[in-house]
Structure formats: structure tokens, C-alpha cells
N, C-alpha and C. Protein backbone atom coordinates (compact mmCIF):
# COMPACT_ATOMS: atom_id res chain seq x y z
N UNK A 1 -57.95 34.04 -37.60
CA UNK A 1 -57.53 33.53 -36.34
C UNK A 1 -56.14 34.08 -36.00
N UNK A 2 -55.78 34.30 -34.73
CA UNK A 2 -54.83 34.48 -34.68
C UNK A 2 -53.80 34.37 -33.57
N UNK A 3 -52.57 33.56 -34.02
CA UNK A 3 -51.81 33.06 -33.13
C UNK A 3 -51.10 33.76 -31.66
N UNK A 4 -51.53 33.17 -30.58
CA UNK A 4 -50.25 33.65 -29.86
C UNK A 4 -49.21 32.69 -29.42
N UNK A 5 -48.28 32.99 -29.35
CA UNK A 5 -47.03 32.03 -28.77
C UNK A 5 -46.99 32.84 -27.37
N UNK A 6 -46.75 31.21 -26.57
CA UNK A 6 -46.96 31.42 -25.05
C UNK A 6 -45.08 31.19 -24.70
N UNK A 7 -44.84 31.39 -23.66
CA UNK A 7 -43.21 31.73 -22.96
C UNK A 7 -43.25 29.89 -22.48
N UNK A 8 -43.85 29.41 -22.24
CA UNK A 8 -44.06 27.92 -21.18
C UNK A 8 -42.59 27.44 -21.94
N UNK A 9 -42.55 27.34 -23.23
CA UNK A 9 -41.21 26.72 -23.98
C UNK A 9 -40.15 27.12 -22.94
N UNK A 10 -39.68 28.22 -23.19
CA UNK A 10 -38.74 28.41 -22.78
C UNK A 10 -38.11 28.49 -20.82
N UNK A 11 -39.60 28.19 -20.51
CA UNK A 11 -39.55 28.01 -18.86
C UNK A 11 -39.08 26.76 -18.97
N UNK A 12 -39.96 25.48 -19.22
CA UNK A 12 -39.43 24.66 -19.58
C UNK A 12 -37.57 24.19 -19.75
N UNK A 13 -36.98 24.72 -20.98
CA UNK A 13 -35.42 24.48 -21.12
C UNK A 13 -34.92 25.30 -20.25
N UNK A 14 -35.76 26.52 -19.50
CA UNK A 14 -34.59 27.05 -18.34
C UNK A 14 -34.69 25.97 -17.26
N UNK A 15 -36.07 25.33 -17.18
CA UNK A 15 -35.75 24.46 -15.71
C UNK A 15 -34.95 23.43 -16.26
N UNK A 16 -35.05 22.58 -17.23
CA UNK A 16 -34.33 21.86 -17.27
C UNK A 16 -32.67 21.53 -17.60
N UNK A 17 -32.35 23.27 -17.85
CA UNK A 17 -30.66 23.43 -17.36
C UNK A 17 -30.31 23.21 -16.13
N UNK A 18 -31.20 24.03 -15.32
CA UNK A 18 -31.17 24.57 -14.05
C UNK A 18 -30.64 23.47 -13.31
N UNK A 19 -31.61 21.90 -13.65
CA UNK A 19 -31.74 20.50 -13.04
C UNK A 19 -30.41 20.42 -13.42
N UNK A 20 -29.87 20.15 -14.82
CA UNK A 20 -28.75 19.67 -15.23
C UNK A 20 -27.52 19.86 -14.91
N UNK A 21 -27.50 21.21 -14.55
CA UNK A 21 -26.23 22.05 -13.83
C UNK A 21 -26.09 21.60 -12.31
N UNK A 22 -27.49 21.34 -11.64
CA UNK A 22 -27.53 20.70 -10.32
C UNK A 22 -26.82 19.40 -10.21
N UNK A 23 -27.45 18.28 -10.87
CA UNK A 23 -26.74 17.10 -11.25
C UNK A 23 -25.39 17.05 -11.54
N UNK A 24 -24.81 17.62 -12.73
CA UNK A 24 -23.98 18.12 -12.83
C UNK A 24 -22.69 18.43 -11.97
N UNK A 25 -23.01 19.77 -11.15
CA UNK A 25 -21.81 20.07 -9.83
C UNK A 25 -22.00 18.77 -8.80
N UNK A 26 -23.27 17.97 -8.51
CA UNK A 26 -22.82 16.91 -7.53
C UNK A 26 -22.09 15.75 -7.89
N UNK A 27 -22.52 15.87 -9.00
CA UNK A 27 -21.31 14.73 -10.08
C UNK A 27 -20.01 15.19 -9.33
N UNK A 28 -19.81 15.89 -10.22
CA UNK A 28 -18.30 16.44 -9.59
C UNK A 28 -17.96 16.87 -8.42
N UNK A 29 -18.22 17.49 -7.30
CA UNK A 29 -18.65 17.19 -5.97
C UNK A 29 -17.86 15.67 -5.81
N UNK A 30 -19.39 14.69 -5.73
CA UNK A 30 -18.85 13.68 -5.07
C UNK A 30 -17.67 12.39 -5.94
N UNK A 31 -17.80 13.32 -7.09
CA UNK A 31 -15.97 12.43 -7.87
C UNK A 31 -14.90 12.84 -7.18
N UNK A 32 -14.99 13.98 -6.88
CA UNK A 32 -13.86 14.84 -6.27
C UNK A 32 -13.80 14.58 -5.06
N UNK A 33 -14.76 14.10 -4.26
CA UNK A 33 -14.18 13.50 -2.55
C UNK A 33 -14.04 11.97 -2.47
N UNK A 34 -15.17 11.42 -3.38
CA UNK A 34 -14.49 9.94 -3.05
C UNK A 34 -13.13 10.13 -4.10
N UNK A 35 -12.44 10.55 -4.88
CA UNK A 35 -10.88 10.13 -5.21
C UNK A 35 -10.26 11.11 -4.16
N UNK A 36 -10.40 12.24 -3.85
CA UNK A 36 -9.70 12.60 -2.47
C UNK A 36 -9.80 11.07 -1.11
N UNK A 37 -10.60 10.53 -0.95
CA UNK A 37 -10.90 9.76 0.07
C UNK A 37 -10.43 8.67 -0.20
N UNK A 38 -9.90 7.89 -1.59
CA UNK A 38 -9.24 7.19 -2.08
C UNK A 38 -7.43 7.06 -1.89
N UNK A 39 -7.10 8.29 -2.30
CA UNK A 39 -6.13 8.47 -2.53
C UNK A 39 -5.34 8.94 -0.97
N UNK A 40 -6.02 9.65 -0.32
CA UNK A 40 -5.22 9.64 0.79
C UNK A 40 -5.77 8.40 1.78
N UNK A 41 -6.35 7.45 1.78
CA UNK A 41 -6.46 6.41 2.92
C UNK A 41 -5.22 6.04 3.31
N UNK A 42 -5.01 5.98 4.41
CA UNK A 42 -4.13 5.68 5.32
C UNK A 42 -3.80 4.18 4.83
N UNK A 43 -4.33 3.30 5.10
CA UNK A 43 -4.57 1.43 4.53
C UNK A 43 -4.45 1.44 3.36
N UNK A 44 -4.15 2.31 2.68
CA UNK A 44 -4.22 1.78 0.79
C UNK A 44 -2.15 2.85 0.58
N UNK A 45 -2.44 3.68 1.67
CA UNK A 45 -0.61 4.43 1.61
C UNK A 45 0.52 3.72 1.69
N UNK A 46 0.25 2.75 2.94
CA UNK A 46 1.19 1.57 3.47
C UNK A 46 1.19 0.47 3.74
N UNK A 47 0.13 0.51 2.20
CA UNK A 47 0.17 -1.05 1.97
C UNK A 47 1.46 -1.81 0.56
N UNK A 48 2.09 -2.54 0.75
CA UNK A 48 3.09 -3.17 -0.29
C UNK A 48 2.47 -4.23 -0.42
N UNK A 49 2.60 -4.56 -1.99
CA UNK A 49 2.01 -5.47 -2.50
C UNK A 49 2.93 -6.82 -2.12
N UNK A 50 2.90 -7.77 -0.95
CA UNK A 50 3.55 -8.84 -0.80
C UNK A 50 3.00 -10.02 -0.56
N UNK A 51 2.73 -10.71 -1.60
CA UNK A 51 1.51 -12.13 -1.60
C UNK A 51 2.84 -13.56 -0.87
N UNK A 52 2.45 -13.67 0.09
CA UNK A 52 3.51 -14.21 0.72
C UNK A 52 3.03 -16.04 0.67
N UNK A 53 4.08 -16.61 0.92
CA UNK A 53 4.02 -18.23 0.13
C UNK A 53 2.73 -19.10 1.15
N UNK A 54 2.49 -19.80 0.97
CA UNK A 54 1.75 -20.64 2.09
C UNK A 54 2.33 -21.98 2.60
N UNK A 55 2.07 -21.84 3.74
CA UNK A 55 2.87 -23.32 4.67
C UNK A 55 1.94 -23.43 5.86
N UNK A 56 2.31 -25.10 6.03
CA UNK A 56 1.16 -25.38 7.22
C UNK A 56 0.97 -25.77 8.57
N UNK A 57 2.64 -25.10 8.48
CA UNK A 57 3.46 -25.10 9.83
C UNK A 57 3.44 -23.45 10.47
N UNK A 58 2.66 -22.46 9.64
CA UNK A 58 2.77 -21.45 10.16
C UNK A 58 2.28 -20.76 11.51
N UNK A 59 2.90 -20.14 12.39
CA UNK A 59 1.89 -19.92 13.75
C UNK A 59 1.73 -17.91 13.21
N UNK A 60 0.87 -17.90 14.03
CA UNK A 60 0.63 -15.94 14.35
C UNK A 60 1.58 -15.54 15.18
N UNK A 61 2.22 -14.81 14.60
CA UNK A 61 2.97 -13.80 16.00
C UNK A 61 2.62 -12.18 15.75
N UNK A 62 2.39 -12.23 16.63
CA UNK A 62 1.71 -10.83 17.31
C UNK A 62 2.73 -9.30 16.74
N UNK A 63 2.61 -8.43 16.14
CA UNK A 63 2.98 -7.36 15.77
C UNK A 63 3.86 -6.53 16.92
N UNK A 64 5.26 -6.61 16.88
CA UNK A 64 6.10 -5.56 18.04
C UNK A 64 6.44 -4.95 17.65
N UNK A 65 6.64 -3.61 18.68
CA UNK A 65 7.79 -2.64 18.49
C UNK A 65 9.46 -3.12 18.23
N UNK A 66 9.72 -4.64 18.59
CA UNK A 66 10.59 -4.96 18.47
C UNK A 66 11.03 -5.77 17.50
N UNK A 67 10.59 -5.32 16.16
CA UNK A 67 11.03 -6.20 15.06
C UNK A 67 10.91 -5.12 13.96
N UNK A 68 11.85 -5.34 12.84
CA UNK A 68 12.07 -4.48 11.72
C UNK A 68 11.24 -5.40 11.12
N UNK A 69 10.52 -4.51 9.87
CA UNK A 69 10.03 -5.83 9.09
C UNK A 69 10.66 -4.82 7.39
N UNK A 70 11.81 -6.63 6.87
CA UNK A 70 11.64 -6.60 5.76
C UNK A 70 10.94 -6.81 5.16
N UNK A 71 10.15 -6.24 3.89
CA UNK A 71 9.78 -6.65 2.77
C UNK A 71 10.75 -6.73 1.34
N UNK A 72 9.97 -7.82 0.68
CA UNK A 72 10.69 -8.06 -0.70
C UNK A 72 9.34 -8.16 -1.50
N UNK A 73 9.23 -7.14 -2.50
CA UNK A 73 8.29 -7.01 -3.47
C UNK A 73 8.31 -8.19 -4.92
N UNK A 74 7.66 -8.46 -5.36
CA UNK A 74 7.67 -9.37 -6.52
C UNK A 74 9.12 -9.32 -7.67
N UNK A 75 9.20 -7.88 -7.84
CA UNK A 75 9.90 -7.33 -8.43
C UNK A 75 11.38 -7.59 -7.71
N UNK A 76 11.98 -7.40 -6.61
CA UNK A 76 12.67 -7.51 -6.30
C UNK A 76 12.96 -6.34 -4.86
N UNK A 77 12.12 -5.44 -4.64
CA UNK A 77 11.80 -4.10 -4.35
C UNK A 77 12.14 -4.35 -2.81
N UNK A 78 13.02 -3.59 -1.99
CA UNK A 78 13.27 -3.80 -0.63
C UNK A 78 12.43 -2.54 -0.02
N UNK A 79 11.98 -3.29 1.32
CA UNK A 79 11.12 -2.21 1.74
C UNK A 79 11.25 -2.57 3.03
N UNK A 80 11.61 -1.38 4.15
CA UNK A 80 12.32 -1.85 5.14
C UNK A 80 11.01 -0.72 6.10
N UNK A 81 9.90 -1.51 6.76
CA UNK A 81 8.28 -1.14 7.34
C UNK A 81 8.12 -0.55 6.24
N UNK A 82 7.64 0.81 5.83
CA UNK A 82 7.05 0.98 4.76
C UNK A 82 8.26 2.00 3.67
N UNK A 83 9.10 2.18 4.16
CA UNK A 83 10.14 3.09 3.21
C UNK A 83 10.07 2.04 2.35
N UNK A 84 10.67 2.50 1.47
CA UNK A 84 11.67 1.72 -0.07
C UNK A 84 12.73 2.00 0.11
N UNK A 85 13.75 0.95 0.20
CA UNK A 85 15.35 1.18 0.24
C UNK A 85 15.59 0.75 -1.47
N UNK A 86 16.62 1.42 -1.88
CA UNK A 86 17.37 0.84 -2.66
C UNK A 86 18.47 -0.11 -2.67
N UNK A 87 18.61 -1.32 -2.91
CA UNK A 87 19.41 -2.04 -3.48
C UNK A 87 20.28 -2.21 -2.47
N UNK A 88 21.41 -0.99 -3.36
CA UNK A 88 22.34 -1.05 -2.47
C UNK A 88 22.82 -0.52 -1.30
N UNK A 89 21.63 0.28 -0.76
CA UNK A 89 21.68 1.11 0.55
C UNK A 89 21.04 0.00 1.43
N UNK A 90 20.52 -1.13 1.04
CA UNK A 90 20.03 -1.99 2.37
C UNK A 90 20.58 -2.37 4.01
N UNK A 91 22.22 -2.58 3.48
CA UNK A 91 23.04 -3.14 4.74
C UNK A 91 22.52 -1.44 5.84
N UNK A 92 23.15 -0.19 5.26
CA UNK A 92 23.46 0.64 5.36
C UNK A 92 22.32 1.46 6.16
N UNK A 93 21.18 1.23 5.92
CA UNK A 93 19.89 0.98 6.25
C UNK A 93 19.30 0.60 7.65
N UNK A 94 19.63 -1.05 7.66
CA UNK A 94 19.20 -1.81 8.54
C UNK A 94 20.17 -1.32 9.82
N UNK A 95 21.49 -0.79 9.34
CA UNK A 95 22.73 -0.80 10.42
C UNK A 95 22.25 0.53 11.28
N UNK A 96 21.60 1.70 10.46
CA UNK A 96 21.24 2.71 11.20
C UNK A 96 19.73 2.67 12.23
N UNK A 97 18.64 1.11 11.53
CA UNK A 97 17.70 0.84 12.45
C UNK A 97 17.59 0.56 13.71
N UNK A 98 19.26 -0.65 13.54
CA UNK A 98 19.79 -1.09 14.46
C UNK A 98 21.01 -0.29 15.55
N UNK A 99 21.04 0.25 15.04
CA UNK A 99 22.21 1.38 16.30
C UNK A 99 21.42 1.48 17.09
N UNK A 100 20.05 2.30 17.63
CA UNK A 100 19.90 2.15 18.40
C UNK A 100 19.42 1.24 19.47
N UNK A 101 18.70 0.17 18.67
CA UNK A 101 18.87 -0.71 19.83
C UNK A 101 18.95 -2.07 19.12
N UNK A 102 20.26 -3.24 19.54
CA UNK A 102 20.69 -3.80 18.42
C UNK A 102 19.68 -5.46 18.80
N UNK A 103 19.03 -5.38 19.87
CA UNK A 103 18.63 -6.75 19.65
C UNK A 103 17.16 -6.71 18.94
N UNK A 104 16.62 -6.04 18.09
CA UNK A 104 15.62 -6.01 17.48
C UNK A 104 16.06 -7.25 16.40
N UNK A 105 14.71 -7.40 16.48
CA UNK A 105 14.72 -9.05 15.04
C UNK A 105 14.07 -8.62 13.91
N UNK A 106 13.98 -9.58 13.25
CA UNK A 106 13.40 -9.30 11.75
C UNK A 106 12.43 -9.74 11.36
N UNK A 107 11.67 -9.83 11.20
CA UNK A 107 10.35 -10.07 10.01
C UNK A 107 10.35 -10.07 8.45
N UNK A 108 10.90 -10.93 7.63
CA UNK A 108 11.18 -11.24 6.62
C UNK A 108 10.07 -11.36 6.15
N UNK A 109 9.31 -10.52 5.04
CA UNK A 109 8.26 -11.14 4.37
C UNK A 109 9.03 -10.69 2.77
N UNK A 110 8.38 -11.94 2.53
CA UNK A 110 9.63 -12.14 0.73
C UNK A 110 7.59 -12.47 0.03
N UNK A 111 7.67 -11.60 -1.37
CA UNK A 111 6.32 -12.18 -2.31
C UNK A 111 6.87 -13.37 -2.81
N UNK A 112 5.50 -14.66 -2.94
CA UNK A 112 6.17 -15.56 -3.20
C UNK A 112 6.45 -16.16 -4.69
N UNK A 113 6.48 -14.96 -5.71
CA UNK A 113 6.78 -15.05 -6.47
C UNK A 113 7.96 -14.20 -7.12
N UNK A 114 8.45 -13.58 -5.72
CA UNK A 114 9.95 -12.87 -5.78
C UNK A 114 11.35 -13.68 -6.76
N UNK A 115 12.18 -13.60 -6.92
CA UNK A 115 13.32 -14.21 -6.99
C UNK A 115 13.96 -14.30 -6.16
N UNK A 116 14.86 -15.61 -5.79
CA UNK A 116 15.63 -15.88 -4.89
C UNK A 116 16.51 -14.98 -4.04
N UNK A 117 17.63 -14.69 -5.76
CA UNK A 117 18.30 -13.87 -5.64
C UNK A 117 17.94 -12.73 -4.17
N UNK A 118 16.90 -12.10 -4.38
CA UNK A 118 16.63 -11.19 -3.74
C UNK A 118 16.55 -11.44 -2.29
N UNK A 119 16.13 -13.06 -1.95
CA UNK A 119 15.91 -13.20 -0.67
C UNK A 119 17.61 -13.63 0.12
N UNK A 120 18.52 -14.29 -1.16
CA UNK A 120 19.68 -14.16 -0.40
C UNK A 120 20.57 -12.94 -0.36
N UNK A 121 20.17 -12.36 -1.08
CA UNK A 121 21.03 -10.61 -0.92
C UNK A 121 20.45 -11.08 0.37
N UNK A 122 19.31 -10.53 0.92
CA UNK A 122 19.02 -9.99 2.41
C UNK A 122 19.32 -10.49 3.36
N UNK A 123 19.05 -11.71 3.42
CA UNK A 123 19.91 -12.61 4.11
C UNK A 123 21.57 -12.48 4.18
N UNK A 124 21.97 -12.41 3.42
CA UNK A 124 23.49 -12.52 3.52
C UNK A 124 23.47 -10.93 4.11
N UNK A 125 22.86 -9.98 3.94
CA UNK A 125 23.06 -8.83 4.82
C UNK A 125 23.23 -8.96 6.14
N UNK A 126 22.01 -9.21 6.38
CA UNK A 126 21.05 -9.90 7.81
C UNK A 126 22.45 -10.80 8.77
N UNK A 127 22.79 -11.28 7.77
CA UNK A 127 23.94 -12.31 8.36
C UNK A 127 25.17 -11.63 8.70
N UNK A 128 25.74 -11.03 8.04
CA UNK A 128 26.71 -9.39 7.69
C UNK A 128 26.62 -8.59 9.62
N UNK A 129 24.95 -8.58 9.40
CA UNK A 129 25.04 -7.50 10.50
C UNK A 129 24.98 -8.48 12.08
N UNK A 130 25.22 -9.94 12.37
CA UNK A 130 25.03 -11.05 12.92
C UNK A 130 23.77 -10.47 13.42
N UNK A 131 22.82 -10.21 12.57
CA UNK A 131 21.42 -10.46 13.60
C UNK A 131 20.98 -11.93 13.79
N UNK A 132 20.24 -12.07 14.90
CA UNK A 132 20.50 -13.39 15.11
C UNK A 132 18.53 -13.69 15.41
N UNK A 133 17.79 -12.65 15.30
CA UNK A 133 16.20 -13.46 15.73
C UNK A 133 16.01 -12.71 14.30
N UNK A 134 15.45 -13.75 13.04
CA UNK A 134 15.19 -13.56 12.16
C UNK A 134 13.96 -14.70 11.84
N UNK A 135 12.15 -14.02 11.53
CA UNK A 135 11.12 -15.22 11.46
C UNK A 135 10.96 -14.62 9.55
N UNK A 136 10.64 -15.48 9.28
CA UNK A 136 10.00 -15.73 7.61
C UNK A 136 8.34 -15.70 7.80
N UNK A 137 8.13 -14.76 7.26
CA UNK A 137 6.27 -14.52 7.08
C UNK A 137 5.83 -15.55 6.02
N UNK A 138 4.87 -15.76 6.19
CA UNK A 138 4.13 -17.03 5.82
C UNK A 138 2.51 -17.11 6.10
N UNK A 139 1.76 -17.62 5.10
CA UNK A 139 -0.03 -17.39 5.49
C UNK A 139 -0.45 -19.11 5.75
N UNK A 140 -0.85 -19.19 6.60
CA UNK A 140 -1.55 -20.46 7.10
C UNK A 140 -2.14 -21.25 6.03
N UNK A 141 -1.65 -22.61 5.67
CA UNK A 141 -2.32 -23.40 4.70
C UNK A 141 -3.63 -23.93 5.25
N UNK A 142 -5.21 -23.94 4.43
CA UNK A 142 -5.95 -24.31 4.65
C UNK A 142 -6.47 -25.81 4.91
């Protein structure tokens, strides 16, 4: 009797690279656009992490062109709309927001697990520069 060996084997492991390499590049493909699509979202860029206190006196006020908004990060972190100020450039900061037009107000949002400290630095700035329409952010108690 006598044997032949047929090729089918090796059709076989070529198709099933072929598949694997397919799978494969879309793997990577679509890893590579959803973390591109991650990483640059607009809503995830300028967002600061500020879990702000709850009270049940709070009302909505409407988002203006006419208000700076501080933030104070957990940490202590000043963030004046979405920059990061340092520390001690805050007064220095707010004074150049305000040159040009000085009756803009403030929007204080402090995390409410900030330290004090941090909320009277700003304040005593705030006070420094006599701004005088200053609201405290706050989330509606249920």
C-alpha cells in the first residue's frame, strides 16, 4: 500500500494565521482609536475633580461670561476656569483676569473635602482685590 500525504494540513494553518493576523490588526485598530478617543475628549480635558459640599438652600445659577470661576481641588490645587495656578501666583492671576473688566464676580467652588486653609487663602485674596459679587458652589440636598 502506499501512502500519499495530501497539502489540506497546511492550507488549513495558512488560513488559520491569515484569520489570526485579521483579528489581530482590528484588535489594535480599534485599541488605538478608542484610547485616541479617550484621551483627547474635550469633557474628560476640562474636567477638575471638585466634589462640592451639599446644602439645601442651594439655587441654580445659570453659567456667564461674567464670572471667574475658582476652583479648589481636594488637595489644595487652585484652578482659576480650567488653568492651574500655583499657590502663590493666585492674587497675581485673578488681578490680570480682572484688569480688564473689574466688575466680574466669582464662582467659588471649594471640594468638600478640601482644607480650610485653602478656602481662606482665596478668600483673603478675593478680599485683597475688594471683589465684591462672590457665590459659593454647592449641589442641591435631596
Amino acid at each position: 500500500m502506499i501512502n500519499i500525504k495530501t497539502k489540506n494540513d497546511y492550507l488549513v494553518a495558512l488560513e488559520s494565521v491569515a484569520m489570526t493576523d485579521i483579528v489581530l490588526n482590528m484588535f489594535i485598530f480599534f485599541f488605538i482609536s478608542f484610547s485616541l478617543l479617550y484621551t483627547f475628549n474635550p469633557v474628560r480635558m476640562s474636567k477638575i475633580d471638585v466634589r462640592l459640599p451639599k446644602a439645601s438652600s442651594a439655587i441654580s445659577l445659570e453659567g456667564s461670561k461674567r464670572e471667574i470661576i475658582l476652583s479648589i481641588t481636594k488637595k489644595g490645587e487652585f484652578f482659576i476656569d480650567d488653568d492651574r495656578i500655583v499657590n502663590k501666583e493666585l492674587k497675581k492671576e485673578l488681578q490680570i483676569r480682572l484688569k480688564d473688566n473689574p466688575s466680574l464676580a466669582i464662582l467659588l467652588k471649594v471640594d468638600s473635602a478640601s482644607k480650610f486653609d485653602s478656602v481662606v487663602k482665596a478668600l483673603d485674596v478675593i478680599n485683597e482685590l475688594n471683589i465684591d459679587k462672590v457665590s459659593v458652589a454647592a449641589v442641591k440636598r435631596q
